[in-house]
N, C-alpha and C. Protein backbone atom coordinates (compact mmCIF):
# COMPACT_ATOMS: atom_id res chain seq x y z
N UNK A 1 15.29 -13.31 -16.21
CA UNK A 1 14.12 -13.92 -15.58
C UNK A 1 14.08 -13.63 -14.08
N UNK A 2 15.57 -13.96 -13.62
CA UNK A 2 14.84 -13.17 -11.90
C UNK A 2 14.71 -12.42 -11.86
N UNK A 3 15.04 -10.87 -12.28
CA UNK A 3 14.84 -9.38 -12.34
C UNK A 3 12.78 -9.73 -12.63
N UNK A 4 12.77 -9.74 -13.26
CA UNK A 4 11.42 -10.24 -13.50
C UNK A 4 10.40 -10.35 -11.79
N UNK A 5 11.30 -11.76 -11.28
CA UNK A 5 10.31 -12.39 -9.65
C UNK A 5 10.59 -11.49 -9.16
N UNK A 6 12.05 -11.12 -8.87
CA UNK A 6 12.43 -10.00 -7.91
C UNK A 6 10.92 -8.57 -8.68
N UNK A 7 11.26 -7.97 -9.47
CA UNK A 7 10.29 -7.45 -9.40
C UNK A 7 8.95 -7.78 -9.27
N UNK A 8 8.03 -8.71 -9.14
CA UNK A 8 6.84 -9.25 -8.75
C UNK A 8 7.00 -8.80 -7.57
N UNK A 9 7.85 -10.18 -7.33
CA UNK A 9 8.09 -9.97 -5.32
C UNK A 9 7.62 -8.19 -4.89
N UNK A 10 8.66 -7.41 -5.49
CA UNK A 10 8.50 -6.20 -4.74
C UNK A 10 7.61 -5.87 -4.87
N UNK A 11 6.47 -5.81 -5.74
CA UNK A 11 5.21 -5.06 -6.23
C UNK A 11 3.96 -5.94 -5.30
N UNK A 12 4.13 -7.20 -5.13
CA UNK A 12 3.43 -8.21 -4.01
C UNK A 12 3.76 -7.08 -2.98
N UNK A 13 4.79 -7.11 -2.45
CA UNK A 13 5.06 -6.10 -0.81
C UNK A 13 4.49 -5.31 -0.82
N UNK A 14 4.91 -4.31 -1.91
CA UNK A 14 4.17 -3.06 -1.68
C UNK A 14 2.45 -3.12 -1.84
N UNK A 15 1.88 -3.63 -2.20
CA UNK A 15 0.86 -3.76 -2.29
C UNK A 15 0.07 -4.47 -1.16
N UNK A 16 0.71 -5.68 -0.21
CA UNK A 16 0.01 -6.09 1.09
C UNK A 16 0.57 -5.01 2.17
N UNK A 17 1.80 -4.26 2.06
CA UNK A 17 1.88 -2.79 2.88
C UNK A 17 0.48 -1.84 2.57
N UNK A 18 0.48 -1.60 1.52
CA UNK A 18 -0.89 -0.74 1.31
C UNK A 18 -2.24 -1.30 2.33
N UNK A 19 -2.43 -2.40 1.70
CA UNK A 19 -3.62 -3.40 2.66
C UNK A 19 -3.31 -3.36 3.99
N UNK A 20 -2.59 -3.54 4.26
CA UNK A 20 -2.49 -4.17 5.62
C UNK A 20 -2.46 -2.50 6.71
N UNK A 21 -1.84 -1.36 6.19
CA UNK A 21 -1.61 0.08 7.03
C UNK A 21 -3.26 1.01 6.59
N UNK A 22 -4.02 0.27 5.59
CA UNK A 22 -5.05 1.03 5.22
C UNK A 22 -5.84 1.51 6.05
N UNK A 23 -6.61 2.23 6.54
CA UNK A 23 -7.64 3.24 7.25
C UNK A 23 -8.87 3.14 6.36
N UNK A 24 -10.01 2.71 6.80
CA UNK A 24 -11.34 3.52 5.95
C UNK A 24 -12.00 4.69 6.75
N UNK A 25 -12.52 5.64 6.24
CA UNK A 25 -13.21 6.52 6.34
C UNK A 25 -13.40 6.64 7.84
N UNK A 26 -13.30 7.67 9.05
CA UNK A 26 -13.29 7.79 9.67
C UNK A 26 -12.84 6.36 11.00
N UNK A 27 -11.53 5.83 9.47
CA UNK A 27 -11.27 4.86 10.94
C UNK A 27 -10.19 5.35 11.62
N UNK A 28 -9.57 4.36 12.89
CA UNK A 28 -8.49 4.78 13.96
C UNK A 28 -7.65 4.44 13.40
N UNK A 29 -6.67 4.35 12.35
CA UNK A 29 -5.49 3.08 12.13
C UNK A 29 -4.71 4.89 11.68
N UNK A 30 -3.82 5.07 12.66
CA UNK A 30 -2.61 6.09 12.44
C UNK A 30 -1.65 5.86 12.07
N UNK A 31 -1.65 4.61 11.46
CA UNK A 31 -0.24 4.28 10.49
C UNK A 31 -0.89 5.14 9.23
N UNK A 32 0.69 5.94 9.12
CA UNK A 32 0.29 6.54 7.31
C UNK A 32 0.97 6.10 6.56
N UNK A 33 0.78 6.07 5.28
CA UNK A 33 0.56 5.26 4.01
C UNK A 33 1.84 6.37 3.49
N UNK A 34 3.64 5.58 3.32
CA UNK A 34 4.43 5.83 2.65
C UNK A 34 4.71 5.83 1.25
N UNK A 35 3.98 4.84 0.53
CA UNK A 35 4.18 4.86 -1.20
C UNK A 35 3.04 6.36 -1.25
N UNK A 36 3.76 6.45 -3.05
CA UNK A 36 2.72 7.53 -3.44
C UNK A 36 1.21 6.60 -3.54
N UNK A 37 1.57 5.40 -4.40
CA UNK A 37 0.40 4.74 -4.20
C UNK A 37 -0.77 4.81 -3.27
N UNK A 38 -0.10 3.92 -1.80
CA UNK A 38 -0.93 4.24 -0.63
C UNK A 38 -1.48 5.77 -0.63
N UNK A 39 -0.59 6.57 -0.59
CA UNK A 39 -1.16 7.68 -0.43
C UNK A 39 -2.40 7.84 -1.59
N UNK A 40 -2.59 7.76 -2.67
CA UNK A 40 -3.42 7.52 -3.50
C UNK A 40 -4.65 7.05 -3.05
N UNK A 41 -4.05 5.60 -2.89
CA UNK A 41 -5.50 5.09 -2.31
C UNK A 41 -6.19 5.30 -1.15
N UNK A 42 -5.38 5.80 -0.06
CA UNK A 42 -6.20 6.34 1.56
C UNK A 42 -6.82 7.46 0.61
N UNK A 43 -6.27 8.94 0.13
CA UNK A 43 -6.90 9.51 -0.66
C UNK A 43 -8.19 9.43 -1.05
N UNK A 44 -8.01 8.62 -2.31
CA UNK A 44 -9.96 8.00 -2.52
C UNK A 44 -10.49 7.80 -1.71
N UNK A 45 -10.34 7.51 -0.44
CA UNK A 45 -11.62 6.71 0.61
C UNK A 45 -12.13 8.23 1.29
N UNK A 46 -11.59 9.15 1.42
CA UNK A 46 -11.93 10.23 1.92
C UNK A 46 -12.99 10.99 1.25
């Protein structure tokens, strides 16, 4: 069962990292997006 939260937990992180370093479409935010994920999703907005 904690392997379980512990994994939530991590998938929560990675996912408000995504949100929080995101860029839309011709915005300024030069943090780049380390998961493949992020990279995924900055991706689509282009």
């Amino acid at each position: 069962m904690e392997r379980i939260i512990e994994k939530k937990e991590d998938i929560i992180h990675d996912v408000v990292s995504i949100i929080t370093t995101m860029s839309f479409k011709a915005g300024t935010n030069k943090v780049k997006q380390t998961t493949l994920e992020g990279k995924i999703v900055q991706d689509a907005d282009y």
